[in-house]
Protein backbone atom coordinates (compact mmCIF):
# COMPACT_ATOMS: atom_id res chain seq x y z
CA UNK A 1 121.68 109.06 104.10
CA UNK A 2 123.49 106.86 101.41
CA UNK A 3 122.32 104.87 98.90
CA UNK A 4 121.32 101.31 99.50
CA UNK A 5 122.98 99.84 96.17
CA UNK A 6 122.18 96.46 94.79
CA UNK A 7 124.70 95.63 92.30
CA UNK A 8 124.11 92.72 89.74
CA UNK A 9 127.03 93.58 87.74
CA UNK A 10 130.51 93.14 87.99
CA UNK A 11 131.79 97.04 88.51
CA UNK A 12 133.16 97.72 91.96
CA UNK A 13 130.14 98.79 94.24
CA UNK A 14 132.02 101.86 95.72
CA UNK A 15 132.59 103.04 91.94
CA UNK A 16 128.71 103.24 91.65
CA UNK A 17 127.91 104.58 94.69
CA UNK A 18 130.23 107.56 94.21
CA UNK A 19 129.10 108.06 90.79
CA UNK A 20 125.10 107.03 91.93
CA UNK A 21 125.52 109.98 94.78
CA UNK A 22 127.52 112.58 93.07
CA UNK A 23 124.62 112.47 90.15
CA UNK A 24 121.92 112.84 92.55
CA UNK A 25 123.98 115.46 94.68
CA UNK A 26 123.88 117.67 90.31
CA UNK A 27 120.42 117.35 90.30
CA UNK A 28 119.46 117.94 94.21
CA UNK A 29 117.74 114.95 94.93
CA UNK A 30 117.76 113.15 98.65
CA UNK A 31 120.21 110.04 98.11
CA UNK A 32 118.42 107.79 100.71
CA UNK A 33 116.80 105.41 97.97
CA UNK A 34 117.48 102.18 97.09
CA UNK A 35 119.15 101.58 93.52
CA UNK A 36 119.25 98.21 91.51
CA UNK A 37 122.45 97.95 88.91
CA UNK A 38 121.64 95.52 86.49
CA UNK A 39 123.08 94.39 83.09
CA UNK A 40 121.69 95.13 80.14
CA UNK A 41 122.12 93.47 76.14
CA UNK A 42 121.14 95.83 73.87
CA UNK A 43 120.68 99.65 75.51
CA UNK A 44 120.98 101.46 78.99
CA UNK A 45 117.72 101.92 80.78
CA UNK A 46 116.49 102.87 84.25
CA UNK A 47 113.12 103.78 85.74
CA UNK A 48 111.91 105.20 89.11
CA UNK A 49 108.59 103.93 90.97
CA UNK A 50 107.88 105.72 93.93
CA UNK A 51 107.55 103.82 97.10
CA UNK A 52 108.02 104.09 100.76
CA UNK A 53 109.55 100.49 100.94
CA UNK A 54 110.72 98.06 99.05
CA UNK A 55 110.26 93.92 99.47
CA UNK A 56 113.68 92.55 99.37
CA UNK A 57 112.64 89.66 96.95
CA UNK A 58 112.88 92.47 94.48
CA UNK A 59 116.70 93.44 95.41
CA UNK A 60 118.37 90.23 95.33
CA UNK A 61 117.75 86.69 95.18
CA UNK A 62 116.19 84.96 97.80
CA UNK A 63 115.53 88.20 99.31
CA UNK A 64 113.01 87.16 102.07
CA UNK A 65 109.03 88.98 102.92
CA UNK A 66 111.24 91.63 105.07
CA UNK A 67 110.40 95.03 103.72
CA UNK A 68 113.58 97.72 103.46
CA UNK A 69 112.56 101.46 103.99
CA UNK A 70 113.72 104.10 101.16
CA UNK A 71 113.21 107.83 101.03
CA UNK A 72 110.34 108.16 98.73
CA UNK A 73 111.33 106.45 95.42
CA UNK A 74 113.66 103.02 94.37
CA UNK A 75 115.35 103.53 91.09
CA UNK A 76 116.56 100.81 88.72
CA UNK A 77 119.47 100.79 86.00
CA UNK A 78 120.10 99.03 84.15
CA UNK A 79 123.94 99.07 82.42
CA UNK A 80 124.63 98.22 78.46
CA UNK A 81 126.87 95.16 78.14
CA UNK A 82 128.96 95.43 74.91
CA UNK A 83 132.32 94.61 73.09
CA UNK A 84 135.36 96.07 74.67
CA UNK A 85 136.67 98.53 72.42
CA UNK A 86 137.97 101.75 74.41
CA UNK A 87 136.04 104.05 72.46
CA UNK A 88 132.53 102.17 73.08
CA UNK A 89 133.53 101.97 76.91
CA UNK A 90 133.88 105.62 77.09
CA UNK A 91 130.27 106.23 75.39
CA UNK A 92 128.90 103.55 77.45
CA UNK A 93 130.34 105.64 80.27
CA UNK A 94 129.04 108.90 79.22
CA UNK A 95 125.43 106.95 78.40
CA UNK A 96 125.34 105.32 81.65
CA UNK A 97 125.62 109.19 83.42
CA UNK A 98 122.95 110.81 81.46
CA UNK A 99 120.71 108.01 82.48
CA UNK A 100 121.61 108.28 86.02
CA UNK A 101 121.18 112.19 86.31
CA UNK A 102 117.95 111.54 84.39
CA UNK A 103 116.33 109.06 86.54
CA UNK A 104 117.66 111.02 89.47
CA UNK A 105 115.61 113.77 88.42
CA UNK A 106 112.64 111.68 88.40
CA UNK A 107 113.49 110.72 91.84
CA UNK A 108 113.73 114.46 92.98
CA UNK A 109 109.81 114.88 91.37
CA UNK A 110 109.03 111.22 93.82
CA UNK A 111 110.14 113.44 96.77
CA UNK A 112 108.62 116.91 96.05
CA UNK A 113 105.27 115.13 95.65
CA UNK A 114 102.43 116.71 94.28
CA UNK A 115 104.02 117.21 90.76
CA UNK A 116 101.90 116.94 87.29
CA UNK A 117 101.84 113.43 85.56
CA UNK A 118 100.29 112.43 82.52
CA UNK A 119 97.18 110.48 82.27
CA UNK A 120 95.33 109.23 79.78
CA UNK A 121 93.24 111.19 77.71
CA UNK A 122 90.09 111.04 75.80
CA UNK A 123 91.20 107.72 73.55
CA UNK A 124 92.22 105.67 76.91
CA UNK A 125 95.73 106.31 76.47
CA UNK A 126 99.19 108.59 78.05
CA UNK A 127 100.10 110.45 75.57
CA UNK A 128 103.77 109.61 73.61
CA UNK A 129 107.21 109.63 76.01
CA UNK A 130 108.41 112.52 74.79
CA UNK A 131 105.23 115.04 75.60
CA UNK A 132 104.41 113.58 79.04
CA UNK A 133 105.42 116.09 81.67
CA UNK A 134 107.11 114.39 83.77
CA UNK A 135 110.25 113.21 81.18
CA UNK A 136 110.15 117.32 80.05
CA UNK A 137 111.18 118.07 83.61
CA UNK A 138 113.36 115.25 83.60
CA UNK A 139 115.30 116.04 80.49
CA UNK A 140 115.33 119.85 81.15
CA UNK A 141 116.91 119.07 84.48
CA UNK A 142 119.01 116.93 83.70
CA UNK A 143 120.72 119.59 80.99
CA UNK A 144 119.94 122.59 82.63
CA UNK A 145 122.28 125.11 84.87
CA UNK A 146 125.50 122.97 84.06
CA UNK A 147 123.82 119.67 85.02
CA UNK A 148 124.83 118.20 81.35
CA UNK A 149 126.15 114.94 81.46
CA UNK A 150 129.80 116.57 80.56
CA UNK A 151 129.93 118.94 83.23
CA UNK A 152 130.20 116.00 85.28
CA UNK A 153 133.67 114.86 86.38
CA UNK A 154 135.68 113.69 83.80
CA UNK A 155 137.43 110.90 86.28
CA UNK A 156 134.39 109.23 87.53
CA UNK A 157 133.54 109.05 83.82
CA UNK A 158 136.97 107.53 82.72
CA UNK A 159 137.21 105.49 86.16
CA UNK A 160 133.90 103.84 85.03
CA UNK A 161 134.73 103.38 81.54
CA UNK A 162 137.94 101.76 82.84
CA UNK A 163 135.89 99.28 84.98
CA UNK A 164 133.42 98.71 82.00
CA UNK A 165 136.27 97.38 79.73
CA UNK A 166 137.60 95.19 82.72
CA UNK A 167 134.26 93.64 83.04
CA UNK A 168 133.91 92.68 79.21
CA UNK A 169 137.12 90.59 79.57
């Protein structure tokens, strides 16, 4: 199953969806979700909710009350806008595929099911990002068994910086 991409930015959609399914193919997640590209001003983020469908108000604009099915999770990313200097497109680049492999791993945890989350403890609140469970697994799948961000390769990552310094024009 592919993924459903929703692309708010102005990089060519079949660049991200061969980058969006060749990350999730590293870290051995189903591809079947539905993914939001959006732009970002000051740093690259993403997050995962899991979900069995999605109301297409939140994909695009005027989206209607039709719900659109997705295999256990709906990822969004969203992708650093910045000068266009060749060397900052190429980081941007390598930035943009750690944060995909990483949220992809958080979609592979959405599909398992039945894996430990934090929750709040004794003062009424999750404890910091870096010793919840769930971002551990994350980051240690995301860098384990040759899954590191430059193992990945190195054309999508140049292709995509390319299209990054188009798009600042």
């Amino acid at each position: 199953m592919a993924v459903k991409l929703y692309n708010q930015t102005r990089l060519p959609d079949d660049l991200l969806r061969r980058l969006l399914t060749r990350t999730a193919r590293r870290i051995g997640a189903r591809s079947g979700i539905i993914v939001k590209v959006t732009r970002a001003q000051m740093h690259q983020t993403g997050e995962v909710r899991s979900a069995f469908s999605v109301a297409e108000w939140w994909c695009r604009r005027g989206g209607g009350k039709r719900y659109i099915r997705t295999d256990g999770a709906y990822m969004r990313i969203a992708l650093r806008d910045s000068e266009a200097c060749d060397e900052v497109a190429l980081f941007v680049a390598h930035e943009a595929i750690a944060v995909m492999l990483h949220e992809w791993s958080h979609v592979a945890d959405c599909q398992v099911g039945g894996r430990e989350h934090s929750r709040k403890g004794p003062s009424g609140r999750r404890p910091a990002w870096t010793d919840r469970p769930e971002e551990i697994r994350a980051q240690f799948a995301a860098v384990s068994a040759g899954k590191r961000p430059t193992d990945l390769d190195d054309d999508l990552e140049l292709e995509l910086a390319e299209a990054l310094r188009k798009t600042w024009r």
